[in-house]
PDB file of N, CA and C in Angstrom:
ATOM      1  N   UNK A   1      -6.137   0.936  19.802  1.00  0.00           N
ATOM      2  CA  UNK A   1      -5.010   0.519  18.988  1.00  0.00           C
ATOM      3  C   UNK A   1      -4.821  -0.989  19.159  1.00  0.00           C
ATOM      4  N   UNK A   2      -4.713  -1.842  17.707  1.00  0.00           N
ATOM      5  CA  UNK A   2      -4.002  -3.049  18.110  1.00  0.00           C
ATOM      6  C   UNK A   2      -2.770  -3.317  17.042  1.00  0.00           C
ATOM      7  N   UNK A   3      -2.088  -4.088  17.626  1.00  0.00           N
ATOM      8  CA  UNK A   3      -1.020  -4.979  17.575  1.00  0.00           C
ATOM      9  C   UNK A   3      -1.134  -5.810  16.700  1.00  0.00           C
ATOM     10  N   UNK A   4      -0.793  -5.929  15.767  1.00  0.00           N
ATOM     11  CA  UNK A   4      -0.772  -7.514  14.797  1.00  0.00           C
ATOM     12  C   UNK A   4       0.747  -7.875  14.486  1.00  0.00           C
ATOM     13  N   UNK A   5       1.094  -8.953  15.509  1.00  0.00           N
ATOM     14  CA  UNK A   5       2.509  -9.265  15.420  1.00  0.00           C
ATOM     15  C   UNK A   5       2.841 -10.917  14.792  1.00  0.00           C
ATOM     16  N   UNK A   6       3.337 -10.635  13.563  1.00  0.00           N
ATOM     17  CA  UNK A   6       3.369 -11.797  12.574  1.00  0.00           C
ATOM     18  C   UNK A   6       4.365 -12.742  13.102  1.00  0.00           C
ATOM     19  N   UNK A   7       5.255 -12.194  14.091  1.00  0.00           N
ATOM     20  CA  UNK A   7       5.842 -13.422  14.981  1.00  0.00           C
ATOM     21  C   UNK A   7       4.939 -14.308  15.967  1.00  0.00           C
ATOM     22  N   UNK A   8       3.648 -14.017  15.997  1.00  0.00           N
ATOM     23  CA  UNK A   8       3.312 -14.669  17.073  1.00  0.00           C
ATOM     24  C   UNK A   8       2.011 -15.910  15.811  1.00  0.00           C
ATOM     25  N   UNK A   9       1.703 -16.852  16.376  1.00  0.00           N
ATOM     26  CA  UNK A   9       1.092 -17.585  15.303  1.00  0.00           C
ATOM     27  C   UNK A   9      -0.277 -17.467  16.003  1.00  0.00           C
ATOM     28  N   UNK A  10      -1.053 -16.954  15.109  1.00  0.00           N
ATOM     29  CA  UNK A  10      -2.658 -17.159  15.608  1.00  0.00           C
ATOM     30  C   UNK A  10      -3.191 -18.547  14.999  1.00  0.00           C
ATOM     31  N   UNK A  11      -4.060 -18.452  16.589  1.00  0.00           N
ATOM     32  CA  UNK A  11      -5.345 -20.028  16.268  1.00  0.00           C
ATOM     33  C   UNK A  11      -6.291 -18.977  15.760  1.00  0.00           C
ATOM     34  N   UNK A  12      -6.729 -19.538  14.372  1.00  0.00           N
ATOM     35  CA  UNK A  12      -7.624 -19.204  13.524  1.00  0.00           C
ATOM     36  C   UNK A  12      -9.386 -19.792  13.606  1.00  0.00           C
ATOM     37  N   UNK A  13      -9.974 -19.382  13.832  1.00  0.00           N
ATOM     38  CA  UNK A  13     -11.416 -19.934  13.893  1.00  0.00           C
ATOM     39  C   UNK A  13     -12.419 -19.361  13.105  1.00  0.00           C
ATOM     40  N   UNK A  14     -13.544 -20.371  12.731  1.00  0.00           N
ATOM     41  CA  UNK A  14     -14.219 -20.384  11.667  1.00  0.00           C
ATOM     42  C   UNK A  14     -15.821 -19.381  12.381  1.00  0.00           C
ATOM     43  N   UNK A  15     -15.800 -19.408  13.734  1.00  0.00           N
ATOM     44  CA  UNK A  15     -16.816 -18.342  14.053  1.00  0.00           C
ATOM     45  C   UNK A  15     -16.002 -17.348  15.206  1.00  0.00           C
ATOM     46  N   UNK A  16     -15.775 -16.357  14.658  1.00  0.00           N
ATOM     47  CA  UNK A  16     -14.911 -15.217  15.815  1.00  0.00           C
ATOM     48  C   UNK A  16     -16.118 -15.344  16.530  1.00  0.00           C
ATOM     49  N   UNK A  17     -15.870 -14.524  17.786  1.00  0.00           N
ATOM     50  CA  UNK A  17     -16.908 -14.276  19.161  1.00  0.00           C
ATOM     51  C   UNK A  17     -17.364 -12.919  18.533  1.00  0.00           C
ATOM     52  N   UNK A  18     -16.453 -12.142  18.142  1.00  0.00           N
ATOM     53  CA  UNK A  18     -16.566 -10.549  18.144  1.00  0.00           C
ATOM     54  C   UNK A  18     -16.263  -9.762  16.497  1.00  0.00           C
ATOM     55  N   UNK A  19     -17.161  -8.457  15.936  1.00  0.00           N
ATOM     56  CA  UNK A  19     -16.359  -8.081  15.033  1.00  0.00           C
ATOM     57  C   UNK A  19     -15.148  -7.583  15.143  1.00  0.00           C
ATOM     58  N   UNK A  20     -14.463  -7.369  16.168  1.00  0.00           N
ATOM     59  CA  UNK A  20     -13.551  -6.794  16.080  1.00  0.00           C
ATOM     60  C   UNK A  20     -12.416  -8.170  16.245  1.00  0.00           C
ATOM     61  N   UNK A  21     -12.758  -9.247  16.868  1.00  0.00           N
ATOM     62  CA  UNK A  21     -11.745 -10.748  16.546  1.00  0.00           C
ATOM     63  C   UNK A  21     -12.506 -10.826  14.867  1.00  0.00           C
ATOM     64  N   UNK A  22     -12.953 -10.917  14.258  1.00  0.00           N
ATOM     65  CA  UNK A  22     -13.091 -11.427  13.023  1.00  0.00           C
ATOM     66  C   UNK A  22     -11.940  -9.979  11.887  1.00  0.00           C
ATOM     67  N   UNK A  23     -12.118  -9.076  12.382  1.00  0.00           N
ATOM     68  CA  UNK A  23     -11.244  -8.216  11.531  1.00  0.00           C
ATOM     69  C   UNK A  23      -9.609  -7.835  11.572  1.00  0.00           C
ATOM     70  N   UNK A  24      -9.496  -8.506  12.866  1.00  0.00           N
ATOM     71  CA  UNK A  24      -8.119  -8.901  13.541  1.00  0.00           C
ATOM     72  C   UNK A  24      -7.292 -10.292  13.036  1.00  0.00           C
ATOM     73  N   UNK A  25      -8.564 -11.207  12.341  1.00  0.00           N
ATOM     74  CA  UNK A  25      -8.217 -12.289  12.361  1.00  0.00           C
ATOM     75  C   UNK A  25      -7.861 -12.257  10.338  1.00  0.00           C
ATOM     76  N   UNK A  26      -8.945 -11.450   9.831  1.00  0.00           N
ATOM     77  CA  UNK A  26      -8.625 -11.183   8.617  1.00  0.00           C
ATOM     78  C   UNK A  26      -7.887 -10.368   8.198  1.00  0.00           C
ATOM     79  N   UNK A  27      -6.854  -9.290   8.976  1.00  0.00           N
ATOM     80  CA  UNK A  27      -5.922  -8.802   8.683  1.00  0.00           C
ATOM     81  C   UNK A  27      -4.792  -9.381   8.876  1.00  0.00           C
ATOM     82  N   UNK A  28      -5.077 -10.627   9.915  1.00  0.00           N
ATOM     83  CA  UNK A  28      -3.526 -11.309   9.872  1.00  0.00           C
ATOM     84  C   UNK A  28      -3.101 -12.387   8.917  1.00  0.00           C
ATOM     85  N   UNK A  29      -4.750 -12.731   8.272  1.00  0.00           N
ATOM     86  CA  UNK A  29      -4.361 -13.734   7.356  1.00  0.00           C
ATOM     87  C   UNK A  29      -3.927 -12.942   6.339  1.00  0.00           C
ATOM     88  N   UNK A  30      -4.731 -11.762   5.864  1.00  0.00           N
ATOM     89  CA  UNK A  30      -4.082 -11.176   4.703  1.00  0.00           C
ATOM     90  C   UNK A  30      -2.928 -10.346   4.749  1.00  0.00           C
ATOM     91  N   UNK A  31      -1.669 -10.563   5.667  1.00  0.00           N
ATOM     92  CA  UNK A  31      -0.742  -9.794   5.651  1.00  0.00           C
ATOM     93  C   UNK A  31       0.364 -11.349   5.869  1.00  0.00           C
ATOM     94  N   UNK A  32      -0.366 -12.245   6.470  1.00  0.00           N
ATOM     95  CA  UNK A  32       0.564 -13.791   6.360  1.00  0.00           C
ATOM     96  C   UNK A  32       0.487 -14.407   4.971  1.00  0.00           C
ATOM     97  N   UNK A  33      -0.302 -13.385   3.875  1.00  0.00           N
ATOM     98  CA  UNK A  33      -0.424 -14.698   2.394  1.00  0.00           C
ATOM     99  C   UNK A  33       0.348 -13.537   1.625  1.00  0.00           C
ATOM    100  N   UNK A  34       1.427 -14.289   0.960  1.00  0.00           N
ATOM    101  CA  UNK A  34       1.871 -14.538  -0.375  1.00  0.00           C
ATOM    102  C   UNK A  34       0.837 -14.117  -1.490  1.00  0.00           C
ATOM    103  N   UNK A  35       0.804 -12.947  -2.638  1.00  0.00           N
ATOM    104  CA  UNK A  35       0.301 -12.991  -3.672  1.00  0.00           C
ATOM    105  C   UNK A  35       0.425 -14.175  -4.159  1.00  0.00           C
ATOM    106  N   UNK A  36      -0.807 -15.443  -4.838  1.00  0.00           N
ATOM    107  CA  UNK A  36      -0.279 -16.361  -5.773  1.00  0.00           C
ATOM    108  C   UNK A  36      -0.437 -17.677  -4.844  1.00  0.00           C
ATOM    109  N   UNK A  37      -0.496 -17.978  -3.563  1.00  0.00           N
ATOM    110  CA  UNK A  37      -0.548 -18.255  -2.841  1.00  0.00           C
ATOM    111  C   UNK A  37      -2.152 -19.186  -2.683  1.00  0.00           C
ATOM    112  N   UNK A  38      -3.271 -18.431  -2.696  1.00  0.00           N
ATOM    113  CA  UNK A  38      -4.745 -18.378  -2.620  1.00  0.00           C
ATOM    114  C   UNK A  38      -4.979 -19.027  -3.938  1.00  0.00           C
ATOM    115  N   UNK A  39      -5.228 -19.970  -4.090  1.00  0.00           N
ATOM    116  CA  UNK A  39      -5.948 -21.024  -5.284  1.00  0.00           C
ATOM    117  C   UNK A  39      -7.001 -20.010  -5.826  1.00  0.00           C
ATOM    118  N   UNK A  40      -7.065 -19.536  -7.224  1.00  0.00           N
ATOM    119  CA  UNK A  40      -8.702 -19.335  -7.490  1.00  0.00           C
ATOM    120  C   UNK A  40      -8.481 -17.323  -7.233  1.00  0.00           C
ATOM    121  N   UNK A  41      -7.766 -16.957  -6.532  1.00  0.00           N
ATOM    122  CA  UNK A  41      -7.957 -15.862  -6.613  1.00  0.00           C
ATOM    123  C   UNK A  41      -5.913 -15.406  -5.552  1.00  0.00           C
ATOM    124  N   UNK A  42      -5.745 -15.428  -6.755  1.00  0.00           N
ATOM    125  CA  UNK A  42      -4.039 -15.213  -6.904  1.00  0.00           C
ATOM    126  C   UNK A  42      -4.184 -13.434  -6.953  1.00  0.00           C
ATOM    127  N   UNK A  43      -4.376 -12.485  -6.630  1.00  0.00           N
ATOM    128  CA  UNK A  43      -4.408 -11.399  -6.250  1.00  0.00           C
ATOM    129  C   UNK A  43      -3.741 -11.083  -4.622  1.00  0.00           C
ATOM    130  N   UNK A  44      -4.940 -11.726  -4.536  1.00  0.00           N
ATOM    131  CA  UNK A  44      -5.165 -11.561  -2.801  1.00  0.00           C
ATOM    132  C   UNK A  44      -3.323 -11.588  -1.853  1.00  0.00           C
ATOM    133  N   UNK A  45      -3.652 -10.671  -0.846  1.00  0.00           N
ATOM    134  CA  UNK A  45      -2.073 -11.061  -0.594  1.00  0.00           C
ATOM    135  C   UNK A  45      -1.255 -10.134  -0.276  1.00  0.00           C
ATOM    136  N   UNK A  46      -0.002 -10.263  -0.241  1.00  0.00           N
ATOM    137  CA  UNK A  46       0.632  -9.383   0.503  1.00  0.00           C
ATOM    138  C   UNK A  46       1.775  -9.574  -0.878  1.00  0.00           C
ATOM    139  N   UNK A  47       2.544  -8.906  -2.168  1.00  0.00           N
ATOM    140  CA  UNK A  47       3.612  -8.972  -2.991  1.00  0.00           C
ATOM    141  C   UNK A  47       4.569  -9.305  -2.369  1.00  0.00           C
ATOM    142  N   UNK A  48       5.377 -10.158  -2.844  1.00  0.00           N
ATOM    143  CA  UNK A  48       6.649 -10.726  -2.544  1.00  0.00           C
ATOM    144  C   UNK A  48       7.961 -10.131  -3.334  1.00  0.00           C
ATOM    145  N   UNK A  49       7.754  -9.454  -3.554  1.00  0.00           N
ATOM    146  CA  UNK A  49       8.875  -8.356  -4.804  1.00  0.00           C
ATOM    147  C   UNK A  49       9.742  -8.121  -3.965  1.00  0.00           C
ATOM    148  N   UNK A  50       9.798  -8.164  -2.451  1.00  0.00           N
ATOM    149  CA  UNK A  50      11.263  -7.503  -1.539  1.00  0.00           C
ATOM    150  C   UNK A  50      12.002  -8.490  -1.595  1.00  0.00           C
ATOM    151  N   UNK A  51      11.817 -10.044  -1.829  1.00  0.00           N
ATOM    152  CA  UNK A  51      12.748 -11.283  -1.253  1.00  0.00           C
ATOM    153  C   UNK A  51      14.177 -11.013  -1.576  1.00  0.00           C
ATOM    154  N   UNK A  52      14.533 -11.160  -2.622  1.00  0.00           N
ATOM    155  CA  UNK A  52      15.890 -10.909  -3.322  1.00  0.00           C
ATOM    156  C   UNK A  52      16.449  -9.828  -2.707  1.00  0.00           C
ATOM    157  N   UNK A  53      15.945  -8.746  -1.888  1.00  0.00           N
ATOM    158  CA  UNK A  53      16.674  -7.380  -1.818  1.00  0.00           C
ATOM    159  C   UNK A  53      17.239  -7.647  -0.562  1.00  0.00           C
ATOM    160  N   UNK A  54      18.330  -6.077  -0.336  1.00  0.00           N
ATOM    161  CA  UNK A  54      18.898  -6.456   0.885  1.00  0.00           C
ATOM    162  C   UNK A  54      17.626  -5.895   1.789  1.00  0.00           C
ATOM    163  N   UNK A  55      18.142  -6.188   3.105  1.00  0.00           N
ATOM    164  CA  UNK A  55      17.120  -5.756   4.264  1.00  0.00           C
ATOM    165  C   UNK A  55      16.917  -4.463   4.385  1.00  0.00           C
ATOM    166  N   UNK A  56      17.523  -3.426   4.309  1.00  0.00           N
ATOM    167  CA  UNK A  56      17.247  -2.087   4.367  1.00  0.00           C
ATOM    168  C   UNK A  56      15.933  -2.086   3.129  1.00  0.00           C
ATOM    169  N   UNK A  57      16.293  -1.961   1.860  1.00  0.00           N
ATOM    170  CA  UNK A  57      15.365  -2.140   1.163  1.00  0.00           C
ATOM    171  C   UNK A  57      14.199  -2.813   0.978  1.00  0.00           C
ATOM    172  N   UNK A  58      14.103  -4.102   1.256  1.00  0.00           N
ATOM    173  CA  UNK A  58      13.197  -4.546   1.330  1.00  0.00           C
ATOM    174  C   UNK A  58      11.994  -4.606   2.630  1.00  0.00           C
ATOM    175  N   UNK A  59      12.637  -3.615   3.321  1.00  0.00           N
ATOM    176  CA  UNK A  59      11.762  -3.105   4.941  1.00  0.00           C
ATOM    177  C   UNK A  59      10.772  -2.086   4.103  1.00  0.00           C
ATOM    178  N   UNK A  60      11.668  -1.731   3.521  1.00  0.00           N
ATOM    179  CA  UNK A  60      10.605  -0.465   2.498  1.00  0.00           C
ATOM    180  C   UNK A  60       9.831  -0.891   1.462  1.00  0.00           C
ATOM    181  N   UNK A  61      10.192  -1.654   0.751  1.00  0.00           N
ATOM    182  CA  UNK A  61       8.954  -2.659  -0.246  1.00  0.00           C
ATOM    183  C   UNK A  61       8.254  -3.611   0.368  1.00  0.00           C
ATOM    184  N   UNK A  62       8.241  -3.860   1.618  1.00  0.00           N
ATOM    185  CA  UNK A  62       7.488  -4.837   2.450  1.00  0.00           C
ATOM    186  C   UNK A  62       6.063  -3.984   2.958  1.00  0.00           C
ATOM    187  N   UNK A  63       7.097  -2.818   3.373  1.00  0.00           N
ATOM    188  CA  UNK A  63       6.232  -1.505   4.392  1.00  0.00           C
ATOM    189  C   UNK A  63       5.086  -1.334   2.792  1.00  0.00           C
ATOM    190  N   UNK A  64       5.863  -0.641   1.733  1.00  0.00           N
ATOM    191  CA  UNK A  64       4.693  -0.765   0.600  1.00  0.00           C
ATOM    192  C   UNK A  64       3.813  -1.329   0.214  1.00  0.00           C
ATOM    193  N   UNK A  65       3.994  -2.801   0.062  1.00  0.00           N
ATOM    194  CA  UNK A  65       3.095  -4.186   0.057  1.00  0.00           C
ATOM    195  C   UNK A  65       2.077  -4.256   0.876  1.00  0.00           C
ATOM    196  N   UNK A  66       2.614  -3.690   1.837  1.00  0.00           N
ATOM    197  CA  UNK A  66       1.500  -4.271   3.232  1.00  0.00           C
ATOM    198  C   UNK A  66       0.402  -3.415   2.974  1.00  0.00           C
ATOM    199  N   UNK A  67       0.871  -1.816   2.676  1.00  0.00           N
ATOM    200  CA  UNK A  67      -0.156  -0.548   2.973  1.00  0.00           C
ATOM    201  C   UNK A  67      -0.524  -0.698   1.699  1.00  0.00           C
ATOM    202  N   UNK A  68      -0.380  -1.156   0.242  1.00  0.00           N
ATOM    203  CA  UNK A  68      -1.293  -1.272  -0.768  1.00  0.00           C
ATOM    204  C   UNK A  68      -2.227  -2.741  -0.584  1.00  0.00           C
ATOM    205  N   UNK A  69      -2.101  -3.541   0.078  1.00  0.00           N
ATOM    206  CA  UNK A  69      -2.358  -4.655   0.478  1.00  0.00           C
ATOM    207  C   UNK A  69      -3.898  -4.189   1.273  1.00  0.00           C
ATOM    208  N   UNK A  70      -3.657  -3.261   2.085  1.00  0.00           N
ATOM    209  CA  UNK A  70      -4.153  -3.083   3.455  1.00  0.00           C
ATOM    210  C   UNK A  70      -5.491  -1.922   2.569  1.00  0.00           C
ATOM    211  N   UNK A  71      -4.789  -1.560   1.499  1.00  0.00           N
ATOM    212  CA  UNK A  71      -5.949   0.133   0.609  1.00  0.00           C
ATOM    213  C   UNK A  71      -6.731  -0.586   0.004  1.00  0.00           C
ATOM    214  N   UNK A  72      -6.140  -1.717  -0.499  1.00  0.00           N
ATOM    215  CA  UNK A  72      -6.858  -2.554  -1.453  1.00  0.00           C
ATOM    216  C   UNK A  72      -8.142  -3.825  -1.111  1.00  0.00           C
ATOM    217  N   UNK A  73      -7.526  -4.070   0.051  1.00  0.00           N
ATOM    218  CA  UNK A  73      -8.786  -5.626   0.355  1.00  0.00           C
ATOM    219  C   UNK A  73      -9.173  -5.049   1.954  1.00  0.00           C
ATOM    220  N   UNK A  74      -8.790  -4.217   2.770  1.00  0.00           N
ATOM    221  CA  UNK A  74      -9.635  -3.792   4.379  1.00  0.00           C
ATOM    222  C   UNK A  74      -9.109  -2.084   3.989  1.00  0.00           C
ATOM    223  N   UNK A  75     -10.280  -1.246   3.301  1.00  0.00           N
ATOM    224  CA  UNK A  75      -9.487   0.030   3.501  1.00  0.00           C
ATOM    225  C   UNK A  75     -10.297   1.058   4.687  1.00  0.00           C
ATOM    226  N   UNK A  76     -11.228  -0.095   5.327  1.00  0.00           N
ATOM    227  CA  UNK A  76     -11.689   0.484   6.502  1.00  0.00           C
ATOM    228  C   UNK A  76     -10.817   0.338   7.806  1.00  0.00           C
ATOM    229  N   UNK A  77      -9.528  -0.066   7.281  1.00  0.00           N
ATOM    230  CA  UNK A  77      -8.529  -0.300   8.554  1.00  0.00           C
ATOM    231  C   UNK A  77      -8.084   1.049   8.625  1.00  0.00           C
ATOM    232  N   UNK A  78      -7.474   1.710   9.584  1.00  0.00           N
ATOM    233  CA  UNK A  78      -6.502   2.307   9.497  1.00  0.00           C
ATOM    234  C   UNK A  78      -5.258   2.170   9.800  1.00  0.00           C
ATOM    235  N   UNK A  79      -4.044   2.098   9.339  1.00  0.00           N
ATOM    236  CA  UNK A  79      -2.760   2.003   9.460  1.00  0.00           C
ATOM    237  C   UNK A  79      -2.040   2.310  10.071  1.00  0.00           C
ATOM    238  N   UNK A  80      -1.693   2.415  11.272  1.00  0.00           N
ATOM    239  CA  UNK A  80      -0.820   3.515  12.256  1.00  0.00           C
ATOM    240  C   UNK A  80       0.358   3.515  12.340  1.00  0.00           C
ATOM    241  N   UNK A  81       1.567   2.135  12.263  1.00  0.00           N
ATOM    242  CA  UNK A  81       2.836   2.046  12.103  1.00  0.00           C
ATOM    243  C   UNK A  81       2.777   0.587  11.855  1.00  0.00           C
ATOM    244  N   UNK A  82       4.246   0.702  10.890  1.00  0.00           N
ATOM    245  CA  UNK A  82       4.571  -1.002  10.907  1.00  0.00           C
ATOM    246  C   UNK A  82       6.284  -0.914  11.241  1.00  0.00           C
ATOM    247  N   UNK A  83       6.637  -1.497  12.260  1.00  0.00           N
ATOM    248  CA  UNK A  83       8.103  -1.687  12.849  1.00  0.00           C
ATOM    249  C   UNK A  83       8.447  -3.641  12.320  1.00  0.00           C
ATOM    250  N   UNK A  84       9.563  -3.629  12.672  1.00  0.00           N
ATOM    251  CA  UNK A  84      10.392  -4.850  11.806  1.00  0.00           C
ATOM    252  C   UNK A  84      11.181  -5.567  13.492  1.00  0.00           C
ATOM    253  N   UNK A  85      10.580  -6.922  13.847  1.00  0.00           N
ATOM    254  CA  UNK A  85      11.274  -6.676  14.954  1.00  0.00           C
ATOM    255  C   UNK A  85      11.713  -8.343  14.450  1.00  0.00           C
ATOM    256  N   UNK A  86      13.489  -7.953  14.711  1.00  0.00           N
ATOM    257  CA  UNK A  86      13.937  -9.669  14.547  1.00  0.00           C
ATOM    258  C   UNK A  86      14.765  -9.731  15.543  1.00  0.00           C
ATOM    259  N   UNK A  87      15.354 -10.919  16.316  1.00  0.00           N
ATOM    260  CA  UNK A  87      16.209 -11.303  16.881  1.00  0.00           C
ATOM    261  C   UNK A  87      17.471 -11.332  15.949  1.00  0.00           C
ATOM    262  N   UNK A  88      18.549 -11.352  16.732  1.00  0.00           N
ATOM    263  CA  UNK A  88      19.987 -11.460  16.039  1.00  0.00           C
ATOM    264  C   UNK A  88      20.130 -12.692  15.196  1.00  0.00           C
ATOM    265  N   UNK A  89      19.932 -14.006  15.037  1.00  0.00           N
ATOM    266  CA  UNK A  89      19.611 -15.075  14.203  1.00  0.00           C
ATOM    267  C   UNK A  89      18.849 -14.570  13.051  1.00  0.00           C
ATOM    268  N   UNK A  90      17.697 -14.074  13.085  1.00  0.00           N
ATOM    269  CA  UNK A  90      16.667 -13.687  11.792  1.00  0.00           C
ATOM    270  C   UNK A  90      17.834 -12.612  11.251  1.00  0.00           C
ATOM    271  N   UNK A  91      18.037 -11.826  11.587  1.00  0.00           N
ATOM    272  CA  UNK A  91      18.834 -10.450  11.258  1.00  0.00           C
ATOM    273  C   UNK A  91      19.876 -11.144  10.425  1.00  0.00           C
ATOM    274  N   UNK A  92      20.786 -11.753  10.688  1.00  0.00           N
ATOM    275  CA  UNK A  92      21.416 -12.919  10.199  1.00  0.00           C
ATOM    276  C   UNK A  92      20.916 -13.480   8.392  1.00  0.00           C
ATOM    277  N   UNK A  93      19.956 -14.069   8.949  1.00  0.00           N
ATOM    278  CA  UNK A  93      19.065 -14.855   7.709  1.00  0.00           C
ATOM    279  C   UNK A  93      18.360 -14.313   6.750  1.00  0.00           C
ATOM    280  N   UNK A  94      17.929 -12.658   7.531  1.00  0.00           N
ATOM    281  CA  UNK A  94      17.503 -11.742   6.715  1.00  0.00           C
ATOM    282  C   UNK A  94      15.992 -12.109   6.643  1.00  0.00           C
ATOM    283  N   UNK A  95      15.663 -12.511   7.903  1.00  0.00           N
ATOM    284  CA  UNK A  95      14.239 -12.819   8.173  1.00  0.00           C
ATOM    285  C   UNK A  95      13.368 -11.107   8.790  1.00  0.00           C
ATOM    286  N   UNK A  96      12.237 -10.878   7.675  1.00  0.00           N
ATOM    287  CA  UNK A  96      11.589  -9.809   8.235  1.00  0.00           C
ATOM    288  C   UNK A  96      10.179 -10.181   9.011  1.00  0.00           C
ATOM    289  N   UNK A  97      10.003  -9.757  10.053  1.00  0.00           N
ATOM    290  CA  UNK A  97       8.498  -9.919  10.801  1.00  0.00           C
ATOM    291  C   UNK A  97       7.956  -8.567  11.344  1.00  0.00           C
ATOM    292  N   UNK A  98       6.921  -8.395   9.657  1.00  0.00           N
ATOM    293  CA  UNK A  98       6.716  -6.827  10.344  1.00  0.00           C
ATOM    294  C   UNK A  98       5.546  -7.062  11.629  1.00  0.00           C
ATOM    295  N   UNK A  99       5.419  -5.809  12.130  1.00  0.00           N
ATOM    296  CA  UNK A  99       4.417  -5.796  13.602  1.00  0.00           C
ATOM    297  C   UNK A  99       3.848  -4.566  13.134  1.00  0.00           C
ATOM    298  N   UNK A 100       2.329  -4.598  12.793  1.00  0.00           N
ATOM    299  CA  UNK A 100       1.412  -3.729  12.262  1.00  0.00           C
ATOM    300  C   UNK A 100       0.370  -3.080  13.937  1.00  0.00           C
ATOM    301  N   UNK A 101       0.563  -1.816  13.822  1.00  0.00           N
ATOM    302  CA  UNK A 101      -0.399  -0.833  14.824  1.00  0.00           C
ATOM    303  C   UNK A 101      -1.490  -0.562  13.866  1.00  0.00           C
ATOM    304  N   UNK A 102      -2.421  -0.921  14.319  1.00  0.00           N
ATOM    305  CA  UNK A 102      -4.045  -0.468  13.446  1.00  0.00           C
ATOM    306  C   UNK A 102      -4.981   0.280  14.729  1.00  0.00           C
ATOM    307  N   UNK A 103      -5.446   1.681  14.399  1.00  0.00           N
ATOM    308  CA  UNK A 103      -6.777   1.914  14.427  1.00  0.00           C
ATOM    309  C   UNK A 103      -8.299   1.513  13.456  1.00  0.00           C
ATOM    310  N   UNK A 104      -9.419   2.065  14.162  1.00  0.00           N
ATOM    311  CA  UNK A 104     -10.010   2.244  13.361  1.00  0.00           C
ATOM    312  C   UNK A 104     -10.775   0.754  12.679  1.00  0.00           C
ATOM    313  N   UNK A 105     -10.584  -0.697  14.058  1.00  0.00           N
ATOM    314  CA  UNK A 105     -10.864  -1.840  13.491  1.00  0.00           C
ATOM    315  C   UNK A 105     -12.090  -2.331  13.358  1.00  0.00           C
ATOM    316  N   UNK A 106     -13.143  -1.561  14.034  1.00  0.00           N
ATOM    317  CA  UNK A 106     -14.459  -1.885  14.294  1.00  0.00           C
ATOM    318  C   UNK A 106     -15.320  -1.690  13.215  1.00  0.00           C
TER     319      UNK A 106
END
């Protein structure tokens, strides 16, 4: 099982050591991009359709985004949970940082 926690900022590199750092590293970019975002190929991405909503709701169109996101461009991942973890400030601001559990990365 790993962890992909969008609060934490990854150093990105142009030769991983391992397949399993190169598929770790491409699931975090594609769950950190914005549809529309990617010059040249505006698909790619994670939908931004929750912004406007309140937080209850948009935990659930985020959670959607991610797992059509995730069927669509790595569907050799498997998905295991995505939890929402903010401090009392974000909660506030209505800042979401989901934290994705994946099997199945190799």
């Amino acid at each position: 099982m790993i962890i992909i926690d969008t609060r934490q900022k990854r150093e990105l590199t142009l030769a991983p050591k391992t397949e399993t750092e190169a598929k770790v590293q491409e699931l975090y970019i594609l769950i950190c991009t914005i549809q529309g975002e990617c010059p040249l190929y505006r698909d790619f991405g994670v939908s931004n359709e929750y912004l406007h909503m309140p937080v209850n709701a948009a935990q659930t169109a985020m959670t959607l985004a991610i797992t059509e996101a995730l069927r669509r461009y790595m569907p050799d991942v498997q998905l295991e949970n995505i939890r929402f973890e903010r401090n009392e400030l974000e909660a506030m601001q209505g800042i979401l940082n989901p934290v994705l559990e994946v099997s199945d990365i190799e």
